[in-house]
Protein backbone atom coordinates (compact mmCIF):
# COMPACT_ATOMS: atom_id res chain seq x y z
CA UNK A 1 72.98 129.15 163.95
CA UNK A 2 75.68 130.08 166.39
CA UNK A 3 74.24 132.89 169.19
CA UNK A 4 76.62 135.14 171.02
CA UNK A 5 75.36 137.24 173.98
CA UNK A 6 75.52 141.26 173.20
CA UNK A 7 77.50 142.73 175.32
CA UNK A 8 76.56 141.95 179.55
CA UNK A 9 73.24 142.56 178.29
CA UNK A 10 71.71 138.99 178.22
CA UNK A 11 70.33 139.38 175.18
CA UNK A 12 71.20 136.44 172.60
CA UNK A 13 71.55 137.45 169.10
CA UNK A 14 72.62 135.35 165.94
CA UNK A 15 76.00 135.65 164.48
CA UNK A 16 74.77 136.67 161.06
CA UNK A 17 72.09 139.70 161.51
CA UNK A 18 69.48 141.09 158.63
CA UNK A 19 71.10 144.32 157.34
CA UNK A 20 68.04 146.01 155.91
CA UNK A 21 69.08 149.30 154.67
CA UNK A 22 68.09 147.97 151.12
CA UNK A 23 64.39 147.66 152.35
CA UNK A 24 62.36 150.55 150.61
CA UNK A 25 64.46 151.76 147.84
CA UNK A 26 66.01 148.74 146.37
CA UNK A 27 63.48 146.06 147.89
CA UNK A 28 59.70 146.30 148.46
CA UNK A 29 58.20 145.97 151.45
CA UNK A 30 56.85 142.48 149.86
CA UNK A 31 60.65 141.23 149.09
CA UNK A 32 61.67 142.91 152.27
CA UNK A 33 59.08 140.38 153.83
CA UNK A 34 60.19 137.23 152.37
CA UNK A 35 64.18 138.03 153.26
CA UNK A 36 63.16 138.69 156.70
CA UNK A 37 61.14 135.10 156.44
CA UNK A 38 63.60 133.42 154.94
CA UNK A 39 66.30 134.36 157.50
CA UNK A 40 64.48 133.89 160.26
CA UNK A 41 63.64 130.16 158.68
CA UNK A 42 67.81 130.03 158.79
CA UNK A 43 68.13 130.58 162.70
CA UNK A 44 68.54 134.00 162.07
CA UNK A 45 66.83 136.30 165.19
CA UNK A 46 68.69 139.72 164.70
CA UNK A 47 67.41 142.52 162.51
CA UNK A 48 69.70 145.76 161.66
CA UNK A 49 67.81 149.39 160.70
CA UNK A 50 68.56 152.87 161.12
CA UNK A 51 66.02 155.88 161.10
CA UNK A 52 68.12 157.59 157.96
CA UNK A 53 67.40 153.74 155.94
CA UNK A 54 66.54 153.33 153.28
CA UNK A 55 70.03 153.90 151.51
CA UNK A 56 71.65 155.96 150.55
CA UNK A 57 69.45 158.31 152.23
CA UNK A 58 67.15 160.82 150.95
CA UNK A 59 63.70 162.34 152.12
CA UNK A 60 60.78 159.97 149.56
CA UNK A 61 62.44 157.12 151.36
CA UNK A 62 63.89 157.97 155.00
CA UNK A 63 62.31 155.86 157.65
CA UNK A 64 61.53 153.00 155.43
CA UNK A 65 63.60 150.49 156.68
CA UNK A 66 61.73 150.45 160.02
CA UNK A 67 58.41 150.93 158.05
CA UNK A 68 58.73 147.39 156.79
CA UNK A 69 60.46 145.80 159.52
CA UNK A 70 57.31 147.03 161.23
CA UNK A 71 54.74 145.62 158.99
CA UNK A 72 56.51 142.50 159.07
CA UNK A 73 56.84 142.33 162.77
CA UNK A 74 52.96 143.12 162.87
CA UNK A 75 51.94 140.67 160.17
CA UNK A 76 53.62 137.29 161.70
CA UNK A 77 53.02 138.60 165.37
CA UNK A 78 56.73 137.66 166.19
CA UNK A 79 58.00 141.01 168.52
CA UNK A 80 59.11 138.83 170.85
CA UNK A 81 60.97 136.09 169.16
CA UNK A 82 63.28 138.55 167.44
CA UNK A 83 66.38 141.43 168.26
CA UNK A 84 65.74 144.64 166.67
CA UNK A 85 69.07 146.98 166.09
CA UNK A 86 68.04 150.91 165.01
CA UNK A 87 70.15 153.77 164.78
CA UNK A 88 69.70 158.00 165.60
CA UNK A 89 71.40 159.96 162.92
CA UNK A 90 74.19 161.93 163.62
CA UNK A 91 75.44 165.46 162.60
CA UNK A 92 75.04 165.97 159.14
CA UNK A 93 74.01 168.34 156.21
CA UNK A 94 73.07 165.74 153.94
CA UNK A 95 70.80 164.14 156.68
CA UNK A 96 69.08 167.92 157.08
CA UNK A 97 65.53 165.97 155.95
CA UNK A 98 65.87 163.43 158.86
CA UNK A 99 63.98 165.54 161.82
CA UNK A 100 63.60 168.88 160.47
CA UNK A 101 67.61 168.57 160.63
CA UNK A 102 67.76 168.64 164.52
CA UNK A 103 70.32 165.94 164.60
CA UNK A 104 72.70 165.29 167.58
CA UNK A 105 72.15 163.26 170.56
CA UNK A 106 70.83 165.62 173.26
CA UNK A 107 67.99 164.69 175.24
CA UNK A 108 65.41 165.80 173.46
CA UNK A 109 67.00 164.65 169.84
CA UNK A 110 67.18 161.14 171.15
CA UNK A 111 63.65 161.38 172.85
CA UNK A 112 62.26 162.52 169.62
CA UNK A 113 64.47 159.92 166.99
CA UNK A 114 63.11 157.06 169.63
CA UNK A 115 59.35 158.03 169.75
CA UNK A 116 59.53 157.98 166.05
CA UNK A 117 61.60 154.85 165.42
CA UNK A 118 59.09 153.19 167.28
CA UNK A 119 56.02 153.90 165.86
CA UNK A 120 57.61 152.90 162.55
CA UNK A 121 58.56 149.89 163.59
CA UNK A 122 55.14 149.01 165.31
CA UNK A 123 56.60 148.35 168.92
CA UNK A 124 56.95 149.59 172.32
CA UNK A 125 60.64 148.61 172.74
CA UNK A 126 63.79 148.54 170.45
CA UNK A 127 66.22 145.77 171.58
CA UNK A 128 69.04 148.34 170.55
CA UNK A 129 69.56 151.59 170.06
CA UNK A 130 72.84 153.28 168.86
CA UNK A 131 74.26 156.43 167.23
CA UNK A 132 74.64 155.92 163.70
CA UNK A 133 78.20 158.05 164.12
CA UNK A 134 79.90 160.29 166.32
CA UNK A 135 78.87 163.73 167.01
CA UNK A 136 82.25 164.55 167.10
CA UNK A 137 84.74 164.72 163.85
CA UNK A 138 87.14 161.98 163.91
CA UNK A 139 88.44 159.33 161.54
CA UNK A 140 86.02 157.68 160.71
CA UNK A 141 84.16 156.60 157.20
CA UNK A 142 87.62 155.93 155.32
CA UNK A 143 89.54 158.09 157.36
CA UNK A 144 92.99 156.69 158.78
CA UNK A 145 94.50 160.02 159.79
CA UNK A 146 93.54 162.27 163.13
CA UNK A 147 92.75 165.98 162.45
CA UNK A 148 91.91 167.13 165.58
CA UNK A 149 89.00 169.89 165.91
CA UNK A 150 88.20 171.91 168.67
CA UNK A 151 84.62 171.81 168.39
CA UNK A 152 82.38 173.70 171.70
CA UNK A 153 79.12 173.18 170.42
CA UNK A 154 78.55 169.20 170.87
CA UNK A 155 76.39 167.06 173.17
CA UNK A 156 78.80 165.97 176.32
CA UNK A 157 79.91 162.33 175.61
CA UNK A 158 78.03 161.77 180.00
CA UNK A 159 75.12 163.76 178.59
CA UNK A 160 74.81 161.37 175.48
CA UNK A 161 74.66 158.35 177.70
CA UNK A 162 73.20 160.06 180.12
CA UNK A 163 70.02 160.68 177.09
CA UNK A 164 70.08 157.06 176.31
CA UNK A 165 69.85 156.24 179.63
CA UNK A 166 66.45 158.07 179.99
CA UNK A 167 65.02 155.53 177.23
CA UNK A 168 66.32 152.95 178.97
CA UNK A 169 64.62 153.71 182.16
CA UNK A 170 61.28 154.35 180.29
CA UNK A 171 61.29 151.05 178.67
CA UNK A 172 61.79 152.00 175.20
CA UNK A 173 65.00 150.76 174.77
CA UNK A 174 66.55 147.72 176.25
CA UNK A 175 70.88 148.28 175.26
CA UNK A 176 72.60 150.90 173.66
CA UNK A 177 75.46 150.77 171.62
CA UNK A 178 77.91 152.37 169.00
CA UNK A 179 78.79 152.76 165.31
CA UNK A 180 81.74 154.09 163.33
CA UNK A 181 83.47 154.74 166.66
CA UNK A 182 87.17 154.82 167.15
CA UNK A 183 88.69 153.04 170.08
CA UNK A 184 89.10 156.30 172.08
CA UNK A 185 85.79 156.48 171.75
CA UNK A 186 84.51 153.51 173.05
CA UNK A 187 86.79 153.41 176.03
CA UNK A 188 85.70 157.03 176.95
CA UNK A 189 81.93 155.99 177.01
CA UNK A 190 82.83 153.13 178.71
CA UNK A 191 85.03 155.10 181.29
CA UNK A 192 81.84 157.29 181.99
CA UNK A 193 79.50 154.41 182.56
CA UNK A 194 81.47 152.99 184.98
CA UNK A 195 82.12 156.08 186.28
CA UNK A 196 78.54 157.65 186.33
CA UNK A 197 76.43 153.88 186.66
CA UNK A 198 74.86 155.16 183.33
CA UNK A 199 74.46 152.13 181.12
CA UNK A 200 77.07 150.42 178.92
CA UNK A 201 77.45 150.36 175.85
CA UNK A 202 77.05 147.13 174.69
CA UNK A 203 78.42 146.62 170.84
CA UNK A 204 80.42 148.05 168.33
CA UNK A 205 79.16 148.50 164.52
CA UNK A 206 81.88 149.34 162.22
CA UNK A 207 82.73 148.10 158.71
CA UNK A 208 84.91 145.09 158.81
CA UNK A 209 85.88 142.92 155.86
CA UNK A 210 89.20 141.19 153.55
CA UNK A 211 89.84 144.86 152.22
CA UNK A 212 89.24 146.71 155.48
CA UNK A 213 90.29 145.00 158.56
CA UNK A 214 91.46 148.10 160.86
CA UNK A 215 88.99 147.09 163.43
CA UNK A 216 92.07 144.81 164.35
CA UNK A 217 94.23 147.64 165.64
CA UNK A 218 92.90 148.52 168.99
CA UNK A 219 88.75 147.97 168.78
CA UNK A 220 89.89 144.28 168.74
CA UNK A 221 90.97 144.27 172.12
CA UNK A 222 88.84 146.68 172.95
CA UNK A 223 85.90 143.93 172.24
CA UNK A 224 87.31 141.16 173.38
CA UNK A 225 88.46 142.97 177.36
CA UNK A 226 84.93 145.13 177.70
CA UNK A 227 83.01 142.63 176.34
CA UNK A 228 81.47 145.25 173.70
CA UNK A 229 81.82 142.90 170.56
CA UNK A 230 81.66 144.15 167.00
CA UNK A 231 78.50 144.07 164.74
CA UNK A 232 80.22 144.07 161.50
CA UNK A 233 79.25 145.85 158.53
CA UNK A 234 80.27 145.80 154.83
CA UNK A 235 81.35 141.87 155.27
CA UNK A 236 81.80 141.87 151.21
CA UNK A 237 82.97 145.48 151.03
CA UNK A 238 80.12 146.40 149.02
CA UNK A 239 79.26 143.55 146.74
CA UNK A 240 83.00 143.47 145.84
CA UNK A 241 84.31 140.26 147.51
CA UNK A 242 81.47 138.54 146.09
CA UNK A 243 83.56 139.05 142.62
CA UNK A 244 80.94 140.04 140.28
CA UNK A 245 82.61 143.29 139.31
CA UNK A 246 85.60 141.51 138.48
CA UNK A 247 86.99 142.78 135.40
CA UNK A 248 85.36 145.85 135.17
CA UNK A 249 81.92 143.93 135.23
CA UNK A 250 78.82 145.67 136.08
CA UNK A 251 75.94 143.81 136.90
CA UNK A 252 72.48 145.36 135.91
CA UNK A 253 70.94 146.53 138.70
CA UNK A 254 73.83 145.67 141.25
CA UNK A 255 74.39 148.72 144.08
CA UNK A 256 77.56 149.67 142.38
CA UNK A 257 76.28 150.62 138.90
CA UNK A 258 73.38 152.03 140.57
CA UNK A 259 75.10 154.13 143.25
CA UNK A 260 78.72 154.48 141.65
CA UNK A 261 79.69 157.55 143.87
CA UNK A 262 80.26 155.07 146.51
CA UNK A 263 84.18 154.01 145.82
CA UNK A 264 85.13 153.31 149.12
CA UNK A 265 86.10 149.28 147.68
CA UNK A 266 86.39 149.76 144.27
CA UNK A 267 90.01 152.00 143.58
CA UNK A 268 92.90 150.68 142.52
CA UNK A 269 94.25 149.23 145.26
CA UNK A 270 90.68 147.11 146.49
CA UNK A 271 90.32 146.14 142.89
CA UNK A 272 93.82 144.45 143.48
CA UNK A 273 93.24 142.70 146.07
CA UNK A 274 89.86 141.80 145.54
CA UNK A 275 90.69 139.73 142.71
CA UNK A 276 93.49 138.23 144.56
CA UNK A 277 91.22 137.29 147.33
CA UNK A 278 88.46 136.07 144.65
CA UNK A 279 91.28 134.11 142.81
CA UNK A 280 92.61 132.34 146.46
CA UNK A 281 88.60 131.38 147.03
CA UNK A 282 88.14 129.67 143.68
CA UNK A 283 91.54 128.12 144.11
CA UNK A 284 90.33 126.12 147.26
CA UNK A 285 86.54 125.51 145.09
CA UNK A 286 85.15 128.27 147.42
CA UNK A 287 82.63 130.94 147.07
CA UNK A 288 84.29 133.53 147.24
CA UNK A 289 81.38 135.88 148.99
CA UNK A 290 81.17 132.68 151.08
CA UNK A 291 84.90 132.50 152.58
CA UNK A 292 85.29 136.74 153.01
CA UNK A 293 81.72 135.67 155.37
CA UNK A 294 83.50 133.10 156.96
CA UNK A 295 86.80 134.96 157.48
CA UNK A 296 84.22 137.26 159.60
CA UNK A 297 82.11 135.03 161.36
CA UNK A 298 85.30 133.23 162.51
CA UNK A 299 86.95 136.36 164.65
CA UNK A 300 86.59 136.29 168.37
CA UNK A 301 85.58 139.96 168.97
CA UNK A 302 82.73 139.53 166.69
CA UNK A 303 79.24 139.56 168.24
CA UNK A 304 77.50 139.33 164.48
CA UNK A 305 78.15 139.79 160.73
CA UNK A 306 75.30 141.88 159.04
CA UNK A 307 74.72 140.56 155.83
CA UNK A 308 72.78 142.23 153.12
CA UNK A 309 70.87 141.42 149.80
CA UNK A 310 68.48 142.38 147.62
CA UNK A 311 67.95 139.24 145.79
CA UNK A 312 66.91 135.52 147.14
CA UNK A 313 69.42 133.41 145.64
CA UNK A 314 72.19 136.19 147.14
CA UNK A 315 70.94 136.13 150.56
CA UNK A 316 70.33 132.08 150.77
CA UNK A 317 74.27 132.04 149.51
CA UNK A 318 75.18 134.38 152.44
CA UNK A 319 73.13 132.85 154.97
CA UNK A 320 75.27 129.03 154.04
CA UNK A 321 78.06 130.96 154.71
CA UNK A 322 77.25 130.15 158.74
CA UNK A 323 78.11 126.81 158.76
CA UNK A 324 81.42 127.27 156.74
CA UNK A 325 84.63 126.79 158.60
CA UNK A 326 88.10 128.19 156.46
CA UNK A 327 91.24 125.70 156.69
CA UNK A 328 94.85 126.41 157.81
CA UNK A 329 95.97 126.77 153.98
CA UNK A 330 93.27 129.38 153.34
CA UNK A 331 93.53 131.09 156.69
CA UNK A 332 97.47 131.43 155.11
CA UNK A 333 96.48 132.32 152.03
CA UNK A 334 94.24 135.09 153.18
CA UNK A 335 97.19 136.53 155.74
CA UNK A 336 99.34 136.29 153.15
CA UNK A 337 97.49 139.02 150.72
CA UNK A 338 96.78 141.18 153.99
CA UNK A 339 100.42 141.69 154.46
CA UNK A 340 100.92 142.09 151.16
CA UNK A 341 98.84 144.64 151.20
CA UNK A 342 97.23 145.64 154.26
CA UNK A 343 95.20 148.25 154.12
CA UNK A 344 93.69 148.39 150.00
CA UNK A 345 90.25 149.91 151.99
CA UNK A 346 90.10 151.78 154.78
């Protein structure tokens, strides 16, 4: 397993991380178990949560994610040997059960989110700690276009870090970092660090995949210069890439029949170029979940793919997707259906 450092933090992570959002509403804690086991048995060091997990969020099952990861932790005695990646929950009405709805990162929302992320997880110290999305509206989740808002009631971007920096200082969290951010974004709070001496951000989570690559325009060099690499999310766009909805199938139990109001990868245009992408895989005797992995773990501003499943056999095909290295013709083949069409979704 291939480790990259996070950030200027030190802190060695593996290129493919445990996405566990699954744990608690689509997995047991049991099944969350064994995953967590069986990556870990793969090289596999780095663990991804959120306090608003499981997914898609709702009160019977907020917090958990953690909750298991916790047990786990507890039951092997393996704190140290591991990276543990949680989130605080921004703004939002549909999040109004996470906190009593006090959501935002002021000082005494993060204080709170932290005190209660770690006794979930069973630990005195989470290895990172970042805002699940901006406070701020932007484009971000889908959104290509800028609508600017004048908004006078948000945290400060320097208070923010300036609240995450408190945790720091007390021990309870080790790095900090971002998710769904734009590339203004990330510059700004890395402008105030080095301004202020607050601490750095340290990594990037945003979806990047085949069907959604705009993490190339700007964030890309953005990772590479600051060093702030991307942990990216949604490798398979949802299950899609893996091709098992091809054709208008719908897998029993799979997260799109169960959760079909999530279309972000499954209009028109994705469906396209999904099966294009699906058709170029099985063309070269790939897997096709395999190669739209590989295409991620292969890009130099990546810090670590977060791969998700809620079956055995899926995540033991994911987890051989580390070793996999694409050739020149399917490198072309893939650039060839991006320009074709670029941008199928955002």
């Amino acid at each position: 397993m291939k480790m990259n450092e996070l950030g200027r933090t030190g802190i060695k992570v593996s290129r493919l991380c445990l996405g566990t959002m699954t744990f608690g509403e689509q997995n047991t804690e049991a099944e969350g178990h064994r995953q967590m086991d069986m990556a870990v048995d793969h090289g596999v060091n780095f663990f991804d949560t959120a306090e608003g997990y499981s997914f898609p969020g709702k009160p019977e099952t907020q917090g958990d994610s953690e909750r298991i990861i916790g047990t786990w932790m507890k039951a092997r005695g393996n704190r140290a040997d591991v990276v543990i990646a949680t989130k605080i929950s921004g703004k939002s009405s549909e999040r109004s059960h996470i906190r009593n709805g006090n959501l935002g990162f002021g000082r005494e929302q993060v204080a709170e989110a932290v005190d209660l992320s770690l006794q979930r997880l069973q630990t005195d110290t989470i290895d990172l700690y970042q805002t699940h999305w901006p406070e701020r509206k932007s484009n971000y989740f889908g959104k290509l276009d800028y609508a600017h808002v004048e908004d006078e009631s948000l945290t400060s971007m320097e208070e923010q870090l300036s609240a995450l920096a408190e945790q720091v200082k007390a021990g309870k969290i080790r790095a900090i970092g971002v998710c769904n951010e734009t590339a203004w974004g990330v510059m700004k709070f890395l402008e105030i660090a080095e301004r202020t001496g607050l601490d750095r951000i340290s990594a990037i989570q945003n979806p990047y995949n085949l069907l959604c690559r705009q993490f190339e325009v700007g964030l890309s060099e953005v990772s590479i210069r600051e060093d702030c690499g991307l942990l990216a999310y949604s490798p398979l766009g949802f299950g899609a890439l893996s091709g098992k909805y091809i054709g208008g199938a719908a897998p029993a139990g799979s997260r799109h029949v169960l959760f079909p109001q999530f279309m972000r990868y499954f209009k028109p245009p994705g469906v396209m170029a999904t099966e294009k992408y699906v058709t170029l895989a099985k063309d070269h005797g790939l897997d096709p979940a395999q190669m739209a992995l590989a295409f991620v773990n292969s890009q130099r501003f990546l810090t670590a793919t977060i791969i998700g499943a809620t079956t055995q056999e899926q995540l033991a095909a994911n987890l051989a997707s580390e070793g996999m290295v694409l050739s020149d013709d399917v490198l072309a083949g893939i650039e060839a259906l991006h320009t074709e069409n670029s941008n199928p979704s955002p």
